[in-house]
Structure formats: structure tokens, C-alpha cells
Protein backbone atom coordinates (compact mmCIF):
# COMPACT_ATOMS: atom_id res chain seq x y z
CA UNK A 1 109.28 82.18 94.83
CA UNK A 2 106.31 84.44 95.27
CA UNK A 3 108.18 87.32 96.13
CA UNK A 4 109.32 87.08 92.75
CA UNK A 5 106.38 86.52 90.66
CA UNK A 6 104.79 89.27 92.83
CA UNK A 7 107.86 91.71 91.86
CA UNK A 8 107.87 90.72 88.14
CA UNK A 9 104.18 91.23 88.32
CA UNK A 10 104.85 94.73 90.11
CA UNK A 11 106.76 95.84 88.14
CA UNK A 12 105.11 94.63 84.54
CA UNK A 13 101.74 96.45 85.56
CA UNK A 14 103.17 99.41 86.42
CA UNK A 15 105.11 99.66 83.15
CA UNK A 16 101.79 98.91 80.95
CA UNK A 17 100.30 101.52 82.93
CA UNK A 18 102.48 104.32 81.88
CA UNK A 19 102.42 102.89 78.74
CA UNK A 20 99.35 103.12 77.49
CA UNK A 21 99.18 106.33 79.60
CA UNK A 22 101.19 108.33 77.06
CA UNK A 23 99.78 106.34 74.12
CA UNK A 24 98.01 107.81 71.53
CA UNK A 25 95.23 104.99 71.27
CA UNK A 26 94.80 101.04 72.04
CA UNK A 27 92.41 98.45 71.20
CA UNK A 28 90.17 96.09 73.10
CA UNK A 29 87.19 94.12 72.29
CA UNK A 30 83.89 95.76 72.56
CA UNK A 31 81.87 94.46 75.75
CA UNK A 32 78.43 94.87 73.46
CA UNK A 33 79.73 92.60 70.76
CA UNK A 34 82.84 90.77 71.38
CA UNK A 35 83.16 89.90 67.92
CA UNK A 36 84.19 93.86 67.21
CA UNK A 37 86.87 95.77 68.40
CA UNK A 38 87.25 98.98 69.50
CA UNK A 39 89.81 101.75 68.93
CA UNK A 40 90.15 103.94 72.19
CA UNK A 41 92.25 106.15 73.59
CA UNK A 42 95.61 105.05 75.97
CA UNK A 43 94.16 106.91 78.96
CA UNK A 44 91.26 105.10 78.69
CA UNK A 45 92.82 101.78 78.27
CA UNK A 46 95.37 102.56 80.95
CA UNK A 47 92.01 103.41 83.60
CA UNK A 48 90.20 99.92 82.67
CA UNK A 49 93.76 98.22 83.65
CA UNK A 50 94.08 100.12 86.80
CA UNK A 51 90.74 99.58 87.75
CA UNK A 52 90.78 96.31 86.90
CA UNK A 53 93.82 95.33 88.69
CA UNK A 54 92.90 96.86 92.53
CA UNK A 55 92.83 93.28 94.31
CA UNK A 56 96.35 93.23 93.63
CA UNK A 57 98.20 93.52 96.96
CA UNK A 58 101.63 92.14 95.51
CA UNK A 59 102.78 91.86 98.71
CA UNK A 60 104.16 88.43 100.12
CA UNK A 61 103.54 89.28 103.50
CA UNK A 62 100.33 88.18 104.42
CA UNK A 63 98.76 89.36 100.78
CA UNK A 64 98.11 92.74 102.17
CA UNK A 65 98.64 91.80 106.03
CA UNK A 66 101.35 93.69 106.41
CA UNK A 67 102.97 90.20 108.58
CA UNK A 68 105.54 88.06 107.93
CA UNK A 69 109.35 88.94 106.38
CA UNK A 70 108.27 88.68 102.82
CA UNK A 71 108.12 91.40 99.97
CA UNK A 72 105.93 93.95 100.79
CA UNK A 73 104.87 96.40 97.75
CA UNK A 74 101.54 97.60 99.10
CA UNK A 75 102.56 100.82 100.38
CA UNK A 76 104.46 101.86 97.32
CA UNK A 77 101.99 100.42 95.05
CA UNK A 78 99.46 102.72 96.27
CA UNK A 79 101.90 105.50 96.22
CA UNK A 80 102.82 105.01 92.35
CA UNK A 81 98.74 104.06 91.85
CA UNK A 82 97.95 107.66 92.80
CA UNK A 83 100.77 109.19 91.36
CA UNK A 84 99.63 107.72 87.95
CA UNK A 85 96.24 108.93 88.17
CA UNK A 86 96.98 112.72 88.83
CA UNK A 87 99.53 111.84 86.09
CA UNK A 88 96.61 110.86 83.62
CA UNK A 89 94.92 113.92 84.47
CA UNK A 90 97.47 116.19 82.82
CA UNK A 91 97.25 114.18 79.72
CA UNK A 92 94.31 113.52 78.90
CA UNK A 93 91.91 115.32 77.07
CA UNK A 94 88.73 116.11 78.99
CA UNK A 95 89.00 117.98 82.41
CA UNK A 96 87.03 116.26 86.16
CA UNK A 97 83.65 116.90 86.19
CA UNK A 98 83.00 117.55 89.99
CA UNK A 99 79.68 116.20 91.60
CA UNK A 100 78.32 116.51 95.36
CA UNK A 101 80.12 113.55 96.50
CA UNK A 102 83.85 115.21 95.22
CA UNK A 103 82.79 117.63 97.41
CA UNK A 104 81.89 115.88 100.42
CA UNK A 105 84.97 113.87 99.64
CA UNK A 106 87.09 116.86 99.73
CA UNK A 107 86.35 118.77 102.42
CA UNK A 108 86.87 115.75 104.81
CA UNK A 109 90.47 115.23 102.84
CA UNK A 110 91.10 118.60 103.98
CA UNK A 111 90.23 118.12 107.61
CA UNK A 112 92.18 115.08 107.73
CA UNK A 113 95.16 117.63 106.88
CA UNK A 114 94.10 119.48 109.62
CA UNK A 115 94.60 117.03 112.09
CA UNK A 116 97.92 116.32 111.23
CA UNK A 117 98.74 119.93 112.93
CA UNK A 118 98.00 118.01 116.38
CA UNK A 119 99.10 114.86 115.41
CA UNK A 120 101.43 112.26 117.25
CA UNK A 121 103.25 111.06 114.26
CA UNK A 122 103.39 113.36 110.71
CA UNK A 123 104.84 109.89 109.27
CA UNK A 124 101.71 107.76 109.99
CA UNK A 125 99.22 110.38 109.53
CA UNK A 126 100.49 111.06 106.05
CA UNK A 127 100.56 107.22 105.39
CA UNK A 128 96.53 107.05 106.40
CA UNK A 129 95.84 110.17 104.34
CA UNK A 130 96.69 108.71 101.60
CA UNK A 131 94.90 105.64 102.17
CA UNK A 132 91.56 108.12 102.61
CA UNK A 133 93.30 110.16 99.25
CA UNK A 134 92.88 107.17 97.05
CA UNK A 135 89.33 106.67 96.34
CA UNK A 136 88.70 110.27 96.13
CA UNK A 137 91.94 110.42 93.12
CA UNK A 138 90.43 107.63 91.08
CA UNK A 139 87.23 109.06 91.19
CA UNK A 140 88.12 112.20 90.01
CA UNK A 141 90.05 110.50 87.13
CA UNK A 142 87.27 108.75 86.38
CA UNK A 143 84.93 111.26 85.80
CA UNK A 144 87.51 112.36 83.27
CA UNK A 145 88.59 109.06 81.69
CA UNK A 146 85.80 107.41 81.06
CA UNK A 147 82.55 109.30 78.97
CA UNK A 148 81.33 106.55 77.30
CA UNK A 149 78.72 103.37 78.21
CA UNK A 150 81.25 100.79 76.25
CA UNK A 151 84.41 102.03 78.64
CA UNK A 152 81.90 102.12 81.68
CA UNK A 153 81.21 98.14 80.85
CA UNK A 154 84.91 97.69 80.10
CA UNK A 155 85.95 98.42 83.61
CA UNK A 156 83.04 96.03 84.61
CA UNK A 157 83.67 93.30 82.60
CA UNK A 158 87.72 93.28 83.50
CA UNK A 159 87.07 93.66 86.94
CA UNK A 160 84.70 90.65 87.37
CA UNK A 161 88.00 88.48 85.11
CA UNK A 162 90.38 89.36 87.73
CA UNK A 163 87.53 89.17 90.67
CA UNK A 164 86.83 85.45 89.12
CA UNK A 165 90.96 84.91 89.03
CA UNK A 166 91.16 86.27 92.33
CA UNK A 167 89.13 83.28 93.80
CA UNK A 168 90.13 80.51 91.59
CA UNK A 169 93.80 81.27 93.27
CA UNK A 170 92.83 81.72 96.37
CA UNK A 171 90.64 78.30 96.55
CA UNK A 172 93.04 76.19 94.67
CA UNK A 173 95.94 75.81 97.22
CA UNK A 174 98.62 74.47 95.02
CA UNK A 175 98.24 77.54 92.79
CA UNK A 176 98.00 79.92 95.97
CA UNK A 177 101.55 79.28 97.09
CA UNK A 178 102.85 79.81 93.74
CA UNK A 179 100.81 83.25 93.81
CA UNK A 180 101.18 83.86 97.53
CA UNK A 181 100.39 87.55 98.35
CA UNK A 182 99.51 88.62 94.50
CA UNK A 183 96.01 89.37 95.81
CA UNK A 184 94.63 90.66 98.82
CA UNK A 185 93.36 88.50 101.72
CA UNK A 186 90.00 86.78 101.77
CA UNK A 187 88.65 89.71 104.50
CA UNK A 188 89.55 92.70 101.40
CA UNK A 189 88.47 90.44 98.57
CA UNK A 190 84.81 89.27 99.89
CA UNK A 191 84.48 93.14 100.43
CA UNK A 192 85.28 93.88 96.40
CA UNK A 193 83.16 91.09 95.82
CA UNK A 194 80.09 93.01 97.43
CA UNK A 195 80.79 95.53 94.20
CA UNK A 196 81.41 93.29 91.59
CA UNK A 197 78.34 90.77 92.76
CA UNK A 198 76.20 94.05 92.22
CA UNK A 199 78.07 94.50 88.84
CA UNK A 200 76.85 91.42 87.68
CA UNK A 201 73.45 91.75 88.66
CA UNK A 202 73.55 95.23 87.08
CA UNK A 203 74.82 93.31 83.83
CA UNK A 204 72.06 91.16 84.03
CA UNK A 205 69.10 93.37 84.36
CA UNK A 206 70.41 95.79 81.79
CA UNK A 207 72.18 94.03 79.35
CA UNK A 208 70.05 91.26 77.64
CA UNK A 209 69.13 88.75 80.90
CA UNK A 210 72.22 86.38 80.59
CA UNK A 211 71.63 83.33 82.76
CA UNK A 212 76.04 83.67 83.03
CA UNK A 213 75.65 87.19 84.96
CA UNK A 214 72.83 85.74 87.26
CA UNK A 215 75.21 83.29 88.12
CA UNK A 216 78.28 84.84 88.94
CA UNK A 217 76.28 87.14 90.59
CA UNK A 218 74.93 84.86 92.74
CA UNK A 219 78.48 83.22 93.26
CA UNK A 220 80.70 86.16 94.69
CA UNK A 221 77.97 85.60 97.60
CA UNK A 222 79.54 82.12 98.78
CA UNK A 223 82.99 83.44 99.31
CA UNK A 224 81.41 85.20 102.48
CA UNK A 225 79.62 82.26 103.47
CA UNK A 226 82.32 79.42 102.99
CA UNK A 227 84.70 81.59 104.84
CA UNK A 228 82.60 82.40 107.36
CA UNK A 229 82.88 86.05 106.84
CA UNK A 230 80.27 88.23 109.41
CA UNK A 231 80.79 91.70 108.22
CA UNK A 232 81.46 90.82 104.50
CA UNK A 233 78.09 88.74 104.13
CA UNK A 234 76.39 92.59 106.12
CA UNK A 235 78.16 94.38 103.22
CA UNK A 236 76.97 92.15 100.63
CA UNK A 237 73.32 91.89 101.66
CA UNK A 238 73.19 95.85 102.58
CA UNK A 239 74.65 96.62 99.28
CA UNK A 240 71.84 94.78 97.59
CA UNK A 241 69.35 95.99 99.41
CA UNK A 242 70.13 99.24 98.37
CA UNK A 243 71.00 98.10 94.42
CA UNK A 244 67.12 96.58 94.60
CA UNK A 245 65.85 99.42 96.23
CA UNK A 246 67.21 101.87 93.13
CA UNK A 247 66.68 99.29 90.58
CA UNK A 248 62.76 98.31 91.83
CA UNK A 249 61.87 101.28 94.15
CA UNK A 250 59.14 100.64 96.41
CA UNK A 251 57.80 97.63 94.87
CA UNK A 252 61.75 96.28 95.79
CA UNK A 253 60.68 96.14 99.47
CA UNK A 254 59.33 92.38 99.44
CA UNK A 255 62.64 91.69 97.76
CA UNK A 256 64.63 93.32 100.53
CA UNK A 257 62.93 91.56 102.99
CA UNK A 258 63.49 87.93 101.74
CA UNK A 259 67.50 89.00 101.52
CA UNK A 260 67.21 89.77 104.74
CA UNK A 261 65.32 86.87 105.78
CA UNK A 262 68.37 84.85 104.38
CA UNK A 263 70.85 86.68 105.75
CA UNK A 264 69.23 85.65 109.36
CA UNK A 265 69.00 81.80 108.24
CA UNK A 266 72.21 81.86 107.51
CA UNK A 267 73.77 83.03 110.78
CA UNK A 268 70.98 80.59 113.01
CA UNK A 269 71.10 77.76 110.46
CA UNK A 270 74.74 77.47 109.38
CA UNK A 271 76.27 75.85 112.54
CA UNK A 272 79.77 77.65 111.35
CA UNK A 273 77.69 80.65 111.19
CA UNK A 274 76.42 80.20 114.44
CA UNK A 275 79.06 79.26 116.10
CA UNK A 276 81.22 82.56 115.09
CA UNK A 277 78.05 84.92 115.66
CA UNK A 278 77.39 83.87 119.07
CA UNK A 279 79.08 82.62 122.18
CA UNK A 280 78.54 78.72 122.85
CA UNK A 281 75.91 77.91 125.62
CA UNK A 282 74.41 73.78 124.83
CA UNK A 283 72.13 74.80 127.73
CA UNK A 284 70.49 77.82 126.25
CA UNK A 285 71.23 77.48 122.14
CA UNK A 286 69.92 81.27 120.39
CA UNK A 287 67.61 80.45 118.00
CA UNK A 288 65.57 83.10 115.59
CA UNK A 289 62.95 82.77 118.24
CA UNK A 290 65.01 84.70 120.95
CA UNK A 291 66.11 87.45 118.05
CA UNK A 292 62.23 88.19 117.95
CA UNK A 293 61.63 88.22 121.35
CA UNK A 294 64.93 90.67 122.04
CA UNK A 295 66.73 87.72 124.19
CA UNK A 296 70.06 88.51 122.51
CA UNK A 297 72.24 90.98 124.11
CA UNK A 298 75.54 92.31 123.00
CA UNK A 299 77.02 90.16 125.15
CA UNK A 300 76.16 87.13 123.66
CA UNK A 301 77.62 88.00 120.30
CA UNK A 302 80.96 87.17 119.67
CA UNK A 303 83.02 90.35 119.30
CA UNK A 304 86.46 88.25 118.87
CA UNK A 305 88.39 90.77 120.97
CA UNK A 306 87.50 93.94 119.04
CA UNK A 307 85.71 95.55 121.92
CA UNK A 308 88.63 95.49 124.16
CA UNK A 309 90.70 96.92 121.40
CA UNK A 310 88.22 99.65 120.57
CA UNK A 311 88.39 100.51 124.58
CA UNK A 312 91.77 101.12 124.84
CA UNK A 313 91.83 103.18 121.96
CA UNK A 314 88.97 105.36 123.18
CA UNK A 315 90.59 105.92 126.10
CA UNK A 316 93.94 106.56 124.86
CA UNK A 317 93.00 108.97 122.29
CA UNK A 318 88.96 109.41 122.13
CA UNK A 319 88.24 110.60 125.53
CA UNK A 320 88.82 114.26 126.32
CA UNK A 321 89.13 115.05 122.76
CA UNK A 322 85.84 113.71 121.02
CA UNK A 323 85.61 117.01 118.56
CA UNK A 324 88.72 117.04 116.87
CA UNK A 325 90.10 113.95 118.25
CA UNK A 326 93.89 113.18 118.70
CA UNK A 327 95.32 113.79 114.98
CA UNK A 328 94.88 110.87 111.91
CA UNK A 329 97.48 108.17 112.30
CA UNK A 330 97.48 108.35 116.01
CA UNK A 331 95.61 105.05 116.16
CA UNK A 332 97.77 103.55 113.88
CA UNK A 333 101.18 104.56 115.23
CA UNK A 334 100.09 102.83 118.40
CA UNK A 335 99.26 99.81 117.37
CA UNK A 336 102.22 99.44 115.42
CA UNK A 337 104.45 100.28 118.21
CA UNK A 338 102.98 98.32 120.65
CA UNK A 339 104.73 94.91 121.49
CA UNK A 340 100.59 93.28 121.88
CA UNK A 341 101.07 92.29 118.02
CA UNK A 342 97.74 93.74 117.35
CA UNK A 343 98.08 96.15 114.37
CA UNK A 344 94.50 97.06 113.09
CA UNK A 345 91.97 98.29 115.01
CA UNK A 346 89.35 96.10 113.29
CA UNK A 347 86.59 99.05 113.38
CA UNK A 348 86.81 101.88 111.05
CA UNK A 349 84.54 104.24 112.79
CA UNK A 350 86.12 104.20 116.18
CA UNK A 351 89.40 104.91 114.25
CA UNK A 352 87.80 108.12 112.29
CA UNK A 353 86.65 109.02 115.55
CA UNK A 354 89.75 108.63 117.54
CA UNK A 355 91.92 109.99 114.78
CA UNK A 356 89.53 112.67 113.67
CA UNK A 357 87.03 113.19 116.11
CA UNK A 358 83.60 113.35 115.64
CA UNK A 359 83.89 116.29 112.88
CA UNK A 360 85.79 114.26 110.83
CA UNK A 361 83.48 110.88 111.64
CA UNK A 362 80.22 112.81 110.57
CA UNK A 363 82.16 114.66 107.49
CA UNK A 364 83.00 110.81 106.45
CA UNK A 365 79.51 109.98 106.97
CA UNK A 366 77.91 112.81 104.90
CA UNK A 367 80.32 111.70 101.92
CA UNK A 368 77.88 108.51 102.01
CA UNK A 369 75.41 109.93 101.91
CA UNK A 370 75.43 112.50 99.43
CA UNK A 371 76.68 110.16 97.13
CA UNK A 372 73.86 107.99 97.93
CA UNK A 373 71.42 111.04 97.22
CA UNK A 374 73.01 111.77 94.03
CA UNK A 375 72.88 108.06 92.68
CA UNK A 376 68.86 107.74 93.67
CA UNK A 377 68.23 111.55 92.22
CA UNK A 378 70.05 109.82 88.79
CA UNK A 379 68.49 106.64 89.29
CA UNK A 380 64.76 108.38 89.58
CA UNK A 381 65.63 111.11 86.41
CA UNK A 382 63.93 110.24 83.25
CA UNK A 383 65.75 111.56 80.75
CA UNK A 384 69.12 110.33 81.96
CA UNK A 385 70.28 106.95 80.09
CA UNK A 386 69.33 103.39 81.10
CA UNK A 387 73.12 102.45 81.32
CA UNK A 388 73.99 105.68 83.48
CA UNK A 389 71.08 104.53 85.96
CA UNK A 390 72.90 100.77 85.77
CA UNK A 391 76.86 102.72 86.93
CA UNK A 392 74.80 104.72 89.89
CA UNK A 393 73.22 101.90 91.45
CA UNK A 394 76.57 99.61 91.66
CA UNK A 395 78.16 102.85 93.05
CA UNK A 396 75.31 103.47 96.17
CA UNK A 397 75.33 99.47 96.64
CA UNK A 398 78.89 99.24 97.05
CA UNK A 399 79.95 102.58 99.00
CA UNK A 400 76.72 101.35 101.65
CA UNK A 401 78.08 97.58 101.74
CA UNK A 402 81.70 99.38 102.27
CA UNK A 403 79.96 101.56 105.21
CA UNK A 404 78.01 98.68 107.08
CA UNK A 405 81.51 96.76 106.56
CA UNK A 406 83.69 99.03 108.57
CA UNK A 407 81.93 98.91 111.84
CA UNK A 408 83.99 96.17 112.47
CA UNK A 409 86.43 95.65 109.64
CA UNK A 410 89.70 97.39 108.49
CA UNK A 411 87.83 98.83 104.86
CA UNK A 412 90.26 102.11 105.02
CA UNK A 413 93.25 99.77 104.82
CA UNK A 414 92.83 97.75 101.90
CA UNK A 415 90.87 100.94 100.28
CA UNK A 416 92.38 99.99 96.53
CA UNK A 417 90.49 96.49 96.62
CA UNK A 418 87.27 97.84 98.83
CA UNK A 419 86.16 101.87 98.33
CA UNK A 420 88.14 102.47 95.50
CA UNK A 421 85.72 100.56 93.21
CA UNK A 422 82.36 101.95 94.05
CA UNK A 423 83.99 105.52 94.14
CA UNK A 424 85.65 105.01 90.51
CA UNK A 425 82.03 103.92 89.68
CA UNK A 426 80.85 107.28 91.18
CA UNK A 427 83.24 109.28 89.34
CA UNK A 428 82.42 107.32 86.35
CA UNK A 429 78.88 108.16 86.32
CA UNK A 430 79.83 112.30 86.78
CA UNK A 431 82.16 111.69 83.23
CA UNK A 432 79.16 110.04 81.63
CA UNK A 433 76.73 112.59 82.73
CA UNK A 434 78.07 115.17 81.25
CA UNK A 435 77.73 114.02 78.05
CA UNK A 436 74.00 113.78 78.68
CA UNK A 437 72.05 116.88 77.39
CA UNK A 438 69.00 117.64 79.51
CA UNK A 439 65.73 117.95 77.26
CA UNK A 440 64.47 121.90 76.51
CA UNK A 441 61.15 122.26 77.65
CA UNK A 442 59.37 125.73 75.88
CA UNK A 443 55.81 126.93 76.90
CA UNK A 444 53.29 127.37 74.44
CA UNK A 445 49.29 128.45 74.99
CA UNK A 446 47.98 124.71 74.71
CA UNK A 447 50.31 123.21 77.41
CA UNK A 448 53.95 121.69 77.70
CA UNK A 449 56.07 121.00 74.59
CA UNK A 450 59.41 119.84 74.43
């Protein structure tokens, strides 16, 4: 029964999307008053949908697993996502406005192409491209799409309605089997969480102080704790670190502290916490005590078989070729074909760096941070708008909770529910700062006028 909904669904989206593509305008109610409408244009409506819609896997296997005999649309729902978005770009109006980051972003596309020269398999190294391809297209499309502060909060505001839907399915079991597989997996979701929990904190500072974004802000936290989620609660609490650190600047340091204060109580002091962190000893229990002393060694942390994964691939294809490494997909294509079962490598980096050596690790790196750079140099401009500011800081948190996240967590696979958001938000923020004029300052004999 799934399969179906997930198909009808499939297929419904994907017609509304070319739809309001090649539509002259649309209407939707504006996010600063809801009690007014607004008359935009069908590329613009047709962005807020897609970017509203990325936690939908539509896939019955697994909801994004990629096990199990059911349906499986994620591979050519990504296909037809990207597809639509160059499509957009020849129709719309206003051409990409190109930052630092598009630039980082593209040169390590094109070394990614590279690799495929050497590659094992052209077949799986294409089918990782374009998982890499995807945040950089919808970040490009938004900085064309999207110019204005009420479509910037019109992505936001969508996003957090099918964030909120997103969880009420997936912690209401009766409705989950009916839905099986429309959304991603816990693991992808708590990761878009990180971005819309900044999103609503971002809401909430900027946008009059409502007690409701405080809230939910403070909600998409507990998905990561109730599931017992290690990387996704790093992501979350490195994410807003760096949101409080843009928002506050130095004075934010006290803040960061206490979330990371909490983050430690709640890996000693939740015993399901505990218990997944760290190997069991009732002799010798680890306590915050032995953290400040330096008592806790790697192997006492619970690595849930990742390290012997990550060994085998090192050796297979890191080892001997640590520049270049041994061509993108050739982690992939190994896993897959290898009667263990295991199919993800559960560590991003020591997939860049098999696949793409340590060039192509580094050139993924600098894509961080240069769009990290960019955001604080917007963040710390005067002139620039208030709600331009509010689009750069949910960017930086969410591409550095995405970053801390794939140390040990498969980020690049479900990129359309975990990078793609904070990189839309990136290329959101280049489309609305070009409509910003940057003041005229003229010299006179008494001093500084402007």
C-alpha cells in the first residue's frame, strides 16, 4: 500500500513542479502577515515546493535505505530534481549570481569528473557525482529564484510544515505504515532538523520573539535525543554554536559553552546515551570526571563497526594512492558488490578520501569553509539587511552541523534532505544580495559623508 501512496505522491509533486515552473505567476500567503496574499512568480513558487519537499525519499525500501524489495524512487527522484532546476534556470528571469562558495563548489565538481578517468566503475561514479551535483544545482537556482526577504521566509516557513509532518509520521506508528518510505529515515531527517531547528531560532530572533518559534526550535532537538542519535545531536549542537557565534559574536561564547556543557550531560547522564557512546564496563563506569582527566581512549567509545569498515576501505583503495585516490564511486561499487551486506561506509571523509584522495578531501573542505567566511563577512557588514544576516547564519550553522555529521554518517547519500538545505540557503542569500546596493561614500574637507 505504500508503494502506492509513495508513487501517487511521486508522481503528483513532480507534475506541480513543472507546473508552476512554466507558469506565469501563483499565489501564496505572505509569511509577514498571513492575513495577505501574495502574487509571485511560478518559478518562485515552484523553488519554495522543491525546497520544501527534500525529506521526501518516496522510496518504500527502507525510506531512503536503499533495502528491502519495495519501490524505490530515490535515484530517479534526484535525477528529475536536478533536471528541473537547470530547467528553471532557462526560464526564469534573473540569471545565478555566483559567490565564493559556487566556486569552491565547482572546482571540486570538476575534480570529481576527473577521477572518473581512473575510476573502477563509470556507472557508480556518475551515480555519486550527482549526489555531490545536487546541492551545488539548487544553490545556484537559488541565487536566481529567490531575491526577495518574503520568498526567503517562504522556503522557511514550508520547510519547518513538512519538517513538523515529517515527525508526526514517523512517531505515530499506525500512520507510518500507511506512509512507509514517503520520508527519509530518522538518521537523514535528525540531520535536516539541525537546519530547520536553526531556522526557527533565526525566526525567532528576527521576526517579532514568538514564544511558537522558540519552541519548535527547541523541539527538532529531541528527535536526536529520543533516538539516540550520536552524530546528529554533534551536528545539531555544532550548528548552533556557530548560528550563536554569528548571531552574538564574542559575547556568544558563554552561550556556546553551556550548549556544550549539555551536550556532555547528555551523553554521561542519559543511560541510553551512555550506553551507545561507550563500551559497558560495571567495574570501571566513565563518568565526566575521567573526560577531564583524559581517561577515555578511542577504544572505549563505541565505534559500532565503522572502524573496521573504514580499514578495509583504506586499504583497498586509500593506501598507495592517497593524492588522487582510486576514482569516485570506487567505495561504493564495493560495498554494493560485496556479499558482507554492508552498503554505506558510514564516514563521509574516509569515502572523499578513498574516492578522491586527499585533493579532492581538502577541495571539499575549503567549500566549508569559504562559505563559512562569506556568511560571517555578511553577518559582520553593516549596511547589508537584518533579514540577509538571518539566511547567512542558518546557511554556516547547517553546512558546519552537515560537516561534523559526516565523520561518521552517510550525509553525501541522503544530500536532498541534509546539504541541500543549507546550500539552497547559501545560494539564497547570493540572489538577495544582489539586490542590496552598497552605500556611496564621497570625501569632502570636514571628514566622511555618505
Amino acid at each position: 500500500m505504500s508503494g502506492i501512496v509513495n508513487l501517487i505522491v511521486f508522481l503528483v509533486l513532480n507534475a506541480y513542479f513543472f507546473i508552476f515552473m512554466f507558469r506565469y505567476s501563483a499565489r501564496i500567503k505572505d509569511p509577514l502577515n498571513s492575513s495577505k496574499y501574495l502574487l509571485i512568480e511560478g518559478t518562485e513558487m515552484f523553488f519554495i515546493l522543491l525546497f520544501a519537499t527534500g525529506t521526501l525519499a518516496l522510496s518504500s525500501s527502507g525510506g531512503g535505505h536503499g533495502a528491502g524489495g519495495g519501490l524505490n524512487l530515490q535515484a530517479i527522484r534526484l535525477l528529475l530534481l536536478e533536471v528541473a532546476l537547470l530547467m528553471s534556470l532557462f526560464v526564469c528571469t534573473e540569471r545565478p549570481k555566483w559567490g565564493a562558495g559556487t566556486v569552491a563548489y565547482l572546482i571540486y565538481i570538476l575534480w570529481c569528473i576527473y577521477t572518473l578517468t581512473y575510476a573502477n566503475s563509470i556507472e557508480y561514479g556518475i551515480r555519486y557525482i550527482l549526489k555531490y551535483l545536487y546541492p551545488m544545482i539548487i544553490m545556484i537556482t537559488a541565487s536566481a529564484l529567490v531575491r526577495d526577504e518574503q520568498i526567503f521566509l517562504a522556503c522557511c516557513v514550508w520547510a519547518r510544515r513538512v519538517a513538523i509532518l515529517s515527525a508526526l509520521i514517523g512517531y505515530i506508528p499506525v500512520v507510518n505504515n500507511f506512509f512507509g518510505g514517503a520520508f527519509w529515515y530518522a538518521t537523514a531527517l535528525n540531520l535536516n532538523y539541525v537546519t530547520i531547528s536553526l531556522t526557527s531560532f533565526a525566526l525567532y530572533y528576527y521576526y517579532g520573539k514568538d514564544k511558537k518559534d522558540l519552541i519548535l526550535a527547541i523541539l527538532f532537538v529531541l528527535p536526536c535525543i529520543l533516538l539516540v542519535h550520536r552524530s546528529g545531536l554533534l551536528a545539531m549542537f555544532i550548528g548552533l554554536a556557530v548560528f550563536m557565534f554569528l548571531k552574538h559574536k564574542w559575547i556568544s561564547l558563554p552561550y556556546i559553552a553551556g550548549v556544550l556543557a549539555i551536550g556532555v550531560a547528555i551523553v554521561f547522564y542519559v543511560p541510553s546515551f551512555h550506553e551507545k557512546m561507550f563500551w559497558k564496563d560495571t567495574d570501571n563506569e566513565l563518568t565526566v570526571q575521567d573526560l577531564r582527566s583524559g581517561n577515555i581512549a578511542s577504544d572505549d567509545i563505541r565505534n559500532n563497526g565503522r572502524e573496521a569498515i573504514w580499514k578495509i576501505l583504506e586499504s583497498q583503495f586509500y593506501v598507495g594512492h592517497e593524492m588522487k585516490g582510486s576514482g569516485i564511486g570506487s567505495c561504493q561499487q564495493f560495498l554494493y558488490e560485496n556479499p558482507a551486506g554492508v552498503k554505506q561506509t558510514h564516514g563521509d571523509y574516509v569515502q572523499m578520501r578513498c574516492d578522491t584522495g586527499l585533493i579532492g578531501f581538502w577541495l571539499y573542505m575549503a567549500i566549508g569553509i569559504v562559505v563559512f567566511l562569506h556568511c560571517f563577512i555578511v553577518c559582520y557588514t553593516s549596511y547589508i539587511p537584518d533579514y540577509i544576516k538571518c539566511c547567512a547564519m542558518i546557511a554556516a550553522g547547517g553546512i558546519a552541523g552537515c560537516y561534523a555529521a559526516m565523520y561518521s554518517e552517510n550525509v553525501v547519500t541522503y544530500t536532498m534532505a541534509s546539504t541541500g538545505y543549507p546550500f539552497a540557503l547559501y545560494g539564497i542569500m547570493l540572489g538577495m544580495l544582489n539586490k542590496v546596493n552598497k552605500p556611496q561614500y564621497q570625501y569632502s574637507e570636514r571628514g566622511l559623508n555618505f
